[in-house]
N, C-alpha and C. Protein backbone atom coordinates (compact mmCIF):
# COMPACT_ATOMS: atom_id res chain seq x y z
N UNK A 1 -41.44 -22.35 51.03
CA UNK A 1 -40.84 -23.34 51.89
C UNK A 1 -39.53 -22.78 52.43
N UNK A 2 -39.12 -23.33 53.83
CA UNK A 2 -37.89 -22.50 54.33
C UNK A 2 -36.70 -23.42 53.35
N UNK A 3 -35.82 -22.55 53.11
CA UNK A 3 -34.67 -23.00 52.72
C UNK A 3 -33.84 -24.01 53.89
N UNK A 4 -33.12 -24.95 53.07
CA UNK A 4 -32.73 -26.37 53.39
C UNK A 4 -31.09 -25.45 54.35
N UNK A 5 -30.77 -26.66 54.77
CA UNK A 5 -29.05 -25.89 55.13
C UNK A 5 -27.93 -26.14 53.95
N UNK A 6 -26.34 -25.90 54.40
CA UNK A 6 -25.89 -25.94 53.55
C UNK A 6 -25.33 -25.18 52.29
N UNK A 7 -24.51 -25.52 51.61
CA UNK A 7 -24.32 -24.22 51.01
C UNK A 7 -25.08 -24.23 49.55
N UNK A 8 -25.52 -22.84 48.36
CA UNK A 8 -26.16 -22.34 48.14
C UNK A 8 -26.66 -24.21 46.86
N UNK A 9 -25.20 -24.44 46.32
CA UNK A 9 -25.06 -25.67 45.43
C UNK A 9 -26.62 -26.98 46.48
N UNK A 10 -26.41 -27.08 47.30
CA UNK A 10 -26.86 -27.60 48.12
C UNK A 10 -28.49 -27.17 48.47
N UNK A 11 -28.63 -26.30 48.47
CA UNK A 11 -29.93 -25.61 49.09
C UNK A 11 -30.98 -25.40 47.50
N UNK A 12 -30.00 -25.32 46.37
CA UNK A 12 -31.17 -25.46 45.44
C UNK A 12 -31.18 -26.77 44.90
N UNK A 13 -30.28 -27.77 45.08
CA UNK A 13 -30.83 -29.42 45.30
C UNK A 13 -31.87 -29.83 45.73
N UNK A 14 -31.82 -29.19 46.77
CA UNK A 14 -33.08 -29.65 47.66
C UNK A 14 -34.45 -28.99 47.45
N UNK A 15 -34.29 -27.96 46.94
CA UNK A 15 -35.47 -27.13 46.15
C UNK A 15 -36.09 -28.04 45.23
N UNK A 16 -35.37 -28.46 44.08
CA UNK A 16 -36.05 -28.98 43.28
C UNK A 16 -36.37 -30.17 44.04
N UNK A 17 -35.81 -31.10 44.77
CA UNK A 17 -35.89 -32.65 45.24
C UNK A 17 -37.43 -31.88 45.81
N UNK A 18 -37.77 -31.01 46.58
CA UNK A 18 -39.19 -30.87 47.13
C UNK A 18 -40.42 -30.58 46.07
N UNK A 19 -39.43 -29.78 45.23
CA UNK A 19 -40.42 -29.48 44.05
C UNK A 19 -41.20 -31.04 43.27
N UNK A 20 -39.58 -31.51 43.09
CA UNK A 20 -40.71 -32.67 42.29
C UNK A 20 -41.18 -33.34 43.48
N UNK A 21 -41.13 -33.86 45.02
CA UNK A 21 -42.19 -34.57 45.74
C UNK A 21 -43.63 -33.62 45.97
N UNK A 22 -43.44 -33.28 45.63
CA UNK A 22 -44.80 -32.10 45.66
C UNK A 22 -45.73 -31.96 44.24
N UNK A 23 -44.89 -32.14 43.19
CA UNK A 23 -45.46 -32.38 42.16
C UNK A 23 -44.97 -33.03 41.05
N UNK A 24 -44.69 -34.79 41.36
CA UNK A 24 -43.86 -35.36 40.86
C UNK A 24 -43.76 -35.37 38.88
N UNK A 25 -45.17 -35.12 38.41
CA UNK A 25 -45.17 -35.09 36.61
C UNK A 25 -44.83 -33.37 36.44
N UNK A 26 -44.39 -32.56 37.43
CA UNK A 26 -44.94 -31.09 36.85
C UNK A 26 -43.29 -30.77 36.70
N UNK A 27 -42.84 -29.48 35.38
CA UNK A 27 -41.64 -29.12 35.92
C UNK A 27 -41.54 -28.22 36.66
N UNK A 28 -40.02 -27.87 37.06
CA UNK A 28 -39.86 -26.90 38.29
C UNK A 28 -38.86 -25.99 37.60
N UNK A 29 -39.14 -24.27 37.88
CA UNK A 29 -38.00 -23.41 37.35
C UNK A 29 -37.52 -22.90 38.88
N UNK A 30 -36.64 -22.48 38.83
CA UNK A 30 -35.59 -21.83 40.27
C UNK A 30 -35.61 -20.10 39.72
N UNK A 31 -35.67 -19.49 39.84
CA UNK A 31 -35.35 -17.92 39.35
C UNK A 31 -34.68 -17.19 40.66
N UNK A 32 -33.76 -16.45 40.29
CA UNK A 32 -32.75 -15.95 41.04
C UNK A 32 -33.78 -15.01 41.86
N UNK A 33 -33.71 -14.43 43.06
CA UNK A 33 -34.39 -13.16 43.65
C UNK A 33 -33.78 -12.06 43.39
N UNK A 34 -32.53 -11.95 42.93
CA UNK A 34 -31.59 -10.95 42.39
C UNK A 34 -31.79 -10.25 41.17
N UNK A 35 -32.67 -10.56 40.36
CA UNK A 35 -33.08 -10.13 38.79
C UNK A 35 -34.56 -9.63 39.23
N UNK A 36 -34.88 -8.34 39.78
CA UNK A 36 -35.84 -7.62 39.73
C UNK A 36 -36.41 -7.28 38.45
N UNK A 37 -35.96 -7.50 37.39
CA UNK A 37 -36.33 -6.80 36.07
C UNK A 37 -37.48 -7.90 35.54
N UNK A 38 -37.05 -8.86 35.86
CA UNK A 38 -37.93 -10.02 34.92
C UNK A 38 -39.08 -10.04 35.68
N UNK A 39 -40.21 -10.27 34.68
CA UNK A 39 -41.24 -10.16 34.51
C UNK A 39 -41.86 -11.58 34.18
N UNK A 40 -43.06 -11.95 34.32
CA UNK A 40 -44.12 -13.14 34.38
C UNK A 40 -43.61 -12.97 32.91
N UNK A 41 -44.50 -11.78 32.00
CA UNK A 41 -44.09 -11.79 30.69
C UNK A 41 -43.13 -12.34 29.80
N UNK A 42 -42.07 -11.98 30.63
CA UNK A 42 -40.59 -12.44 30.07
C UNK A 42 -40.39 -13.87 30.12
N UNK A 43 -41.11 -14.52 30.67
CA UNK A 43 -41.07 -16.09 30.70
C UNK A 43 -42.07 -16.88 30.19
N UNK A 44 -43.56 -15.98 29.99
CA UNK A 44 -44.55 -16.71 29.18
C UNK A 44 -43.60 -17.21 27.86
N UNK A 45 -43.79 -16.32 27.17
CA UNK A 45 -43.46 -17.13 25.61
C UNK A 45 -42.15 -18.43 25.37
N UNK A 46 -40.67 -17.87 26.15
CA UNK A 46 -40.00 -19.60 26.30
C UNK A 46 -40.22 -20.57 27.26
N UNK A 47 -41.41 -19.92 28.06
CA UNK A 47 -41.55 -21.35 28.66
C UNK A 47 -42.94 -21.96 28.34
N UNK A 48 -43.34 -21.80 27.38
CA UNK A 48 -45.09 -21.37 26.86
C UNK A 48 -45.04 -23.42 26.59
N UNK A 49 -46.07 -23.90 26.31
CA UNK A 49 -46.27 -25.56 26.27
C UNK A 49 -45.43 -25.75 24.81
N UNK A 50 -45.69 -25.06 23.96
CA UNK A 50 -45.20 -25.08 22.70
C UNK A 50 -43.88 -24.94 22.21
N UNK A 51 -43.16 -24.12 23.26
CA UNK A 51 -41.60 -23.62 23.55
C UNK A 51 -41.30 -24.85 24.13
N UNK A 52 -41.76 -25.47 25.27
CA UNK A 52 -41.68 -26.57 26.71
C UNK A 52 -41.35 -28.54 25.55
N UNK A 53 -41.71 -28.44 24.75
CA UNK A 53 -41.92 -29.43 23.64
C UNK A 53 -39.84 -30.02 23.73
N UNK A 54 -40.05 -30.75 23.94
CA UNK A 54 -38.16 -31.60 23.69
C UNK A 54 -36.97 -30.63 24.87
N UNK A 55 -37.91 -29.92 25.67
CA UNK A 55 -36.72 -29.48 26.79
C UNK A 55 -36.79 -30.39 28.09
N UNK A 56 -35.35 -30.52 28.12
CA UNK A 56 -34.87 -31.21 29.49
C UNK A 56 -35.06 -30.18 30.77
N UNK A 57 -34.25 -28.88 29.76
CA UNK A 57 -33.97 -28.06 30.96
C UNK A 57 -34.19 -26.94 30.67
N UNK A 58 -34.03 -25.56 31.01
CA UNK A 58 -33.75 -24.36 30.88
C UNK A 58 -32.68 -23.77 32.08
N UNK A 59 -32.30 -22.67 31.30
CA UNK A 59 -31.07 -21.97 31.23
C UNK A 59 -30.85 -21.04 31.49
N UNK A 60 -30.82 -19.56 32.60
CA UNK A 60 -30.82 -18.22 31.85
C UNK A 60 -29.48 -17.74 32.74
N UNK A 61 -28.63 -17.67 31.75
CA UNK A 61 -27.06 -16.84 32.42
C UNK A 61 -27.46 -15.65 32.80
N UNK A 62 -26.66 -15.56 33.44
CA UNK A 62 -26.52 -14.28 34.19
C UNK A 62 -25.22 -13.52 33.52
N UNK A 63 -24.94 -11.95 33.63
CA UNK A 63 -23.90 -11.24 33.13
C UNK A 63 -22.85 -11.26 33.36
N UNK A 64 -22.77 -12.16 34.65
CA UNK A 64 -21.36 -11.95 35.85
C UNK A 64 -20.46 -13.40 35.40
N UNK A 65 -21.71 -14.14 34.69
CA UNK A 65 -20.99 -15.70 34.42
C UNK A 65 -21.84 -16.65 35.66
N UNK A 66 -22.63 -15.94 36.24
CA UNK A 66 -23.51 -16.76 36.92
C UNK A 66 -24.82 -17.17 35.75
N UNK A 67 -25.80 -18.10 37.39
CA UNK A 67 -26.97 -17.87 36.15
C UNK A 67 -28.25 -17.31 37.18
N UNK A 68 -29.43 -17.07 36.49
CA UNK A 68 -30.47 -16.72 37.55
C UNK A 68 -31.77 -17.35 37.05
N UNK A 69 -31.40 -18.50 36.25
CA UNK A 69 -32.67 -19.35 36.15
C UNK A 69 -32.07 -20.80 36.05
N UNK A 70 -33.12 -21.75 36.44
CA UNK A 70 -32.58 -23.16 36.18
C UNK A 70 -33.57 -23.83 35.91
N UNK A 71 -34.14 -24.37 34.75
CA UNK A 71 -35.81 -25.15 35.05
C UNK A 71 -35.35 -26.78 34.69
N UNK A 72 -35.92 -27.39 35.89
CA UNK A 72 -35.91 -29.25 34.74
C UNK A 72 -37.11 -29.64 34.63
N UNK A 73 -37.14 -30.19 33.99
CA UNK A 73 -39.10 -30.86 33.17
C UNK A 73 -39.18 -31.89 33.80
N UNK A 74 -38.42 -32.38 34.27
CA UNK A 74 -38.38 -33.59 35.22
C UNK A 74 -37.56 -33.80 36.46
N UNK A 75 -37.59 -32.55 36.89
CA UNK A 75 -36.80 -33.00 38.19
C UNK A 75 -37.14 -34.05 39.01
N UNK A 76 -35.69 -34.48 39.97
CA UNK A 76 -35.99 -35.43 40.73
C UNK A 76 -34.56 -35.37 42.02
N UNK A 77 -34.85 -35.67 42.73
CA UNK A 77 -33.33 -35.66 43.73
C UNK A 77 -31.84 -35.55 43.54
N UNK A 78 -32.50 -37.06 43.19
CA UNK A 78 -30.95 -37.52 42.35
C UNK A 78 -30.77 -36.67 41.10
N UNK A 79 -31.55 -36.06 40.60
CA UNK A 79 -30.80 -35.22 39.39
C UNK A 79 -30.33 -33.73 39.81
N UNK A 80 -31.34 -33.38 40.37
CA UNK A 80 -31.22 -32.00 41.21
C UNK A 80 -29.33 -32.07 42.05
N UNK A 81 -29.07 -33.46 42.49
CA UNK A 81 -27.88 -33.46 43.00
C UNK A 81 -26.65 -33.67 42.15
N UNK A 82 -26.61 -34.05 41.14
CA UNK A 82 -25.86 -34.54 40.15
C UNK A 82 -25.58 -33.12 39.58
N UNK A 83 -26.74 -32.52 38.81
CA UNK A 83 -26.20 -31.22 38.68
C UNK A 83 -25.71 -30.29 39.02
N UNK A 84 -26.10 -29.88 40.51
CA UNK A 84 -26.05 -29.07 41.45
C UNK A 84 -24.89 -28.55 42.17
N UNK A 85 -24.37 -30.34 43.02
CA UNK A 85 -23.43 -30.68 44.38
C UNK A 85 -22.37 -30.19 43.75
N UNK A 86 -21.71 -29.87 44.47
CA UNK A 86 -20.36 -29.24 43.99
C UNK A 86 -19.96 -28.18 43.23
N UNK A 87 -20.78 -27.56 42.35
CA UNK A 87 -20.69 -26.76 41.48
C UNK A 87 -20.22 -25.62 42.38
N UNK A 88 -19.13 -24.77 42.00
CA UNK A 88 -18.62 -23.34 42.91
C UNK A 88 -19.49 -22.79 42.78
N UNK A 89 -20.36 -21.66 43.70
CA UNK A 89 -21.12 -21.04 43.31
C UNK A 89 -20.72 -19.12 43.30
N UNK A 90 -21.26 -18.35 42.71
CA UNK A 90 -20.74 -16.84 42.96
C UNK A 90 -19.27 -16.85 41.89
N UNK A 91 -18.92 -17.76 40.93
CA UNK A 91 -17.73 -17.20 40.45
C UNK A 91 -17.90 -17.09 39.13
N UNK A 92 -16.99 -16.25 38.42
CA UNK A 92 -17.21 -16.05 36.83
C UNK A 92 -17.73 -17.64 35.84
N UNK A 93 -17.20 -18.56 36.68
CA UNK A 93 -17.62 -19.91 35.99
C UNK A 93 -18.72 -20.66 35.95
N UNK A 94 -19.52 -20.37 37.38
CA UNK A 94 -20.55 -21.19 37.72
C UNK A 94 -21.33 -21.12 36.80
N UNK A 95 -21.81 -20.61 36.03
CA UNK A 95 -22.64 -20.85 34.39
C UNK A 95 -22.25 -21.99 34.10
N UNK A 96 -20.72 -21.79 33.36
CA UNK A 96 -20.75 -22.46 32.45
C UNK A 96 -20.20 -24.05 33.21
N UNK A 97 -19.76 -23.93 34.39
CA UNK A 97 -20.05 -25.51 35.23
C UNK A 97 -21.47 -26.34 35.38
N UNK A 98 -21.90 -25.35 35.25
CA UNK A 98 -23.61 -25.87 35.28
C UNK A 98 -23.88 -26.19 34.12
N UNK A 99 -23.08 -25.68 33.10
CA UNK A 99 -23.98 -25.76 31.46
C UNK A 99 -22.91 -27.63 31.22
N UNK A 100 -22.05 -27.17 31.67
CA UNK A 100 -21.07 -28.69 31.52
C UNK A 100 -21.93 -29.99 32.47
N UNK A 101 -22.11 -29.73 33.37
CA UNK A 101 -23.35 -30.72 33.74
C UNK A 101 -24.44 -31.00 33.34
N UNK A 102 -25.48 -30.08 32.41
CA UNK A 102 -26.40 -30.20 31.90
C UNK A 102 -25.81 -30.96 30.51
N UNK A 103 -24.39 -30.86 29.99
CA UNK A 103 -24.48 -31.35 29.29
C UNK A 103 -23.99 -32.82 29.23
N UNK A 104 -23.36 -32.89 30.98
CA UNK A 104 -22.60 -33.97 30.59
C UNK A 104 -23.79 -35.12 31.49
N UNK A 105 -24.80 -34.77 31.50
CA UNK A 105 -25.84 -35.33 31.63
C UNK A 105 -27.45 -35.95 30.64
N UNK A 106 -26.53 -35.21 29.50
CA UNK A 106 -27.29 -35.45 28.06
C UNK A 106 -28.64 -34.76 28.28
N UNK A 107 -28.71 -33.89 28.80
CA UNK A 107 -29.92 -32.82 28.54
C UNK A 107 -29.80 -31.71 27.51
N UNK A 108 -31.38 -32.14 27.39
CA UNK A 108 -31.88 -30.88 25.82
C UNK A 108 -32.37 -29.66 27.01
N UNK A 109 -31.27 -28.65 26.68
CA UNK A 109 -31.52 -27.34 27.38
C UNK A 109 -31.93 -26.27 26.47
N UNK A 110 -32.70 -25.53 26.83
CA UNK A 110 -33.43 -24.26 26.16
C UNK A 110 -32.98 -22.79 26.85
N UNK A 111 -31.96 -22.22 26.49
CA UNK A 111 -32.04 -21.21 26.93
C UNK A 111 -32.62 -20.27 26.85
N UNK A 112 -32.48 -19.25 27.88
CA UNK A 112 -33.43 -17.75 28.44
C UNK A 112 -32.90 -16.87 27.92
N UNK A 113 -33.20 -15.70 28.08
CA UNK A 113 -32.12 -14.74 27.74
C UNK A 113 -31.27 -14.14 28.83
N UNK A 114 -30.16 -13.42 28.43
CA UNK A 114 -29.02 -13.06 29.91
C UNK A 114 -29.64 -12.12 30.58
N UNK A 115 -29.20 -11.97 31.79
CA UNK A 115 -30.29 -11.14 32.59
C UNK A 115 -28.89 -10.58 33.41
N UNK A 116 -28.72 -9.29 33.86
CA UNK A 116 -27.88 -8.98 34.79
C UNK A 116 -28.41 -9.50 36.07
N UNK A 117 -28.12 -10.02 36.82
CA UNK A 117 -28.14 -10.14 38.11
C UNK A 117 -27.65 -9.03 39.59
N UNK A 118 -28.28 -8.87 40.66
CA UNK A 118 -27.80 -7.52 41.21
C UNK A 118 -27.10 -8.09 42.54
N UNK A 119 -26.27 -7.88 42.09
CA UNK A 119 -24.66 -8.07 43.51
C UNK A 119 -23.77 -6.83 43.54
N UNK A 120 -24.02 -5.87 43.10
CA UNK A 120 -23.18 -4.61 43.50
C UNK A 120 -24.06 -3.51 43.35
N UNK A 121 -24.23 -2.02 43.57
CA UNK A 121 -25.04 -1.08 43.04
C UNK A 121 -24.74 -0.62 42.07
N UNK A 122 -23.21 -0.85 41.23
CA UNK A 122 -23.44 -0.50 39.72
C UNK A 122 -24.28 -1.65 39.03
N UNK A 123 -24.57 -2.69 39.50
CA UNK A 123 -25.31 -4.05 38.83
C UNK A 123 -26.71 -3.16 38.68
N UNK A 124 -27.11 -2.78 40.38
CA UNK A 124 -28.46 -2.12 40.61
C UNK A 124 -28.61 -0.93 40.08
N UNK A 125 -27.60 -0.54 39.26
CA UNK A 125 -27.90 0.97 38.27
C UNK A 125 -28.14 0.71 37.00
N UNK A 126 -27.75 -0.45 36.90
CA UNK A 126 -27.81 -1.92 35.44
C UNK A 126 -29.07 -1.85 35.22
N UNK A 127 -29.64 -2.51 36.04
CA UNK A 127 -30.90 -3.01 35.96
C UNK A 127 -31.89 -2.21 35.81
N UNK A 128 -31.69 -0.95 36.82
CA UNK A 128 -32.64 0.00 37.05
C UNK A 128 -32.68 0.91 35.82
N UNK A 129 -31.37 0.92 34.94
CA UNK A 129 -32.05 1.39 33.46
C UNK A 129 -32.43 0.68 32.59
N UNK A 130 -32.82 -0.96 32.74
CA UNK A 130 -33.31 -1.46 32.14
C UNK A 130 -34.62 -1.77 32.48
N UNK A 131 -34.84 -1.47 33.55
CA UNK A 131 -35.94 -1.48 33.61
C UNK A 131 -36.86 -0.33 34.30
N UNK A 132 -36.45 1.39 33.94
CA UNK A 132 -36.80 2.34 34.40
C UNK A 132 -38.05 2.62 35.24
N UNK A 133 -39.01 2.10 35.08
CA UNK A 133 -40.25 2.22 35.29
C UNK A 133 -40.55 0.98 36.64
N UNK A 134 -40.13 0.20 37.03
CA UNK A 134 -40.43 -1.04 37.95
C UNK A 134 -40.01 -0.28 39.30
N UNK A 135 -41.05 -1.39 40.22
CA UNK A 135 -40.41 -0.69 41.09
C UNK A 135 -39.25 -0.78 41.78
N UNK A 136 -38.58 -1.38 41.42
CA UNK A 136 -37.20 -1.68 41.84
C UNK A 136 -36.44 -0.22 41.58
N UNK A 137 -36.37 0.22 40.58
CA UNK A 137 -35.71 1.37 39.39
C UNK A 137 -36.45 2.45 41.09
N UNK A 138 -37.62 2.25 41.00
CA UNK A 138 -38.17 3.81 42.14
C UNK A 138 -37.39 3.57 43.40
N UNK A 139 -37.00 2.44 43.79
CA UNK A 139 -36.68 2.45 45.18
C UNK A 139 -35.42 2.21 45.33
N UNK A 140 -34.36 1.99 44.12
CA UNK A 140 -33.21 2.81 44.09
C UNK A 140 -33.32 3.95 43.82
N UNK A 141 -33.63 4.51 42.94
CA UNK A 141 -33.80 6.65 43.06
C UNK A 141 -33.94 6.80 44.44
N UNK A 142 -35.03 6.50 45.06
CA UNK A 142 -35.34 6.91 46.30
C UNK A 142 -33.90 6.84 47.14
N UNK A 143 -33.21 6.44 47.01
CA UNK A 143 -32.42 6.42 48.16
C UNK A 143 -31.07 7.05 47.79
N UNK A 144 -31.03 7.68 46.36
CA UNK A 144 -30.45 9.01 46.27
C UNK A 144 -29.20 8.85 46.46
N UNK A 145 -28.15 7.58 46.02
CA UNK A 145 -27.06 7.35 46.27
C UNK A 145 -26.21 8.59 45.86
N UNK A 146 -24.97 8.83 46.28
CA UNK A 146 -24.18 9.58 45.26
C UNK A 146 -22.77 8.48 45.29
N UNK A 147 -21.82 8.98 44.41
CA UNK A 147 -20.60 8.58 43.95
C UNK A 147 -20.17 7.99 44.97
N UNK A 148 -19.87 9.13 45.72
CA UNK A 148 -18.64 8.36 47.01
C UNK A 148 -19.41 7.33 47.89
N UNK A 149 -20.78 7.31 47.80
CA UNK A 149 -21.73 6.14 48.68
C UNK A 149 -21.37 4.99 47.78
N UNK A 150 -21.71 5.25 47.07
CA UNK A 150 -21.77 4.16 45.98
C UNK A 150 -20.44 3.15 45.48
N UNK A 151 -19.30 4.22 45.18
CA UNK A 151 -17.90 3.14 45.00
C UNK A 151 -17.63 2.38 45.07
């Protein structure tokens, strides 16, 4: 679906508000496009039906103090906005502003594990040794940065 206007706090409000009119009993996760490393795998087992049992929400910080996952089991507009609106987004805090809304919203959250997120090319040198083999990892090599490109 095209992204909504507005800024980013704003645009994944409206993500979930479509998510749940689209599938009002199902939950909805958000995953950053910035975390090339994660894998289907990496999310079977905590988000598995058995893991899914007494969660409101899920969680997965990011390294920077962001985050790059958000799931609610019940999203809905009005919650998607409550959590969401306002929250700064891009700064060392936005995690844990989000984790203060999840909590000051009385949600049972399940966290992910931390994931670097890629906003600089030392992030993308992060990742790419964590995850050597993907293709993300090949198509940074490929382009053969050196030092002074890179700085």
């Amino acid at each position: 679906m095209p992204q909504s206007g507005g800024g980013l706090d704003e645009r994944l409000a409206a993500a979930f508000a479509h998510a749940a009119r689209l599938a009002p009993d199902a939950p909805a996760l958000l995953v950053g496009m910035d975390t090339p490393q994660l894998s289907a795998a990496a999310l079977a087992e905590p988000l598995s039906a058995a893991r899914r049992a007494g969660a409101d929400a899920w969680y997965g910080p990011a390294a920077d103090g962001g985050f790059w996952a958000l799931g609610l089991a019940r999203p809905t507009a009005e919650l998607a906005a409550q959590l969401l609106h306002g929250v700064p987004m891009s700064t060392p805090h936005t995690g844990s502003d989000l984790l203060d809304r999840l909590a000051a919203a009385a949600l049972t959250v399940h966290h992910l594990p931390s994931l670097t997120d890629v906003d600089t090319v030392h992030d993308a040198r992060t990742v790419a040794a964590e995850a050597p083999h993907s293709r993300f990892a090949a198509r940074l090599h490929s382009f053969n940065l050196t030092p002074e490109v890179a700085g």
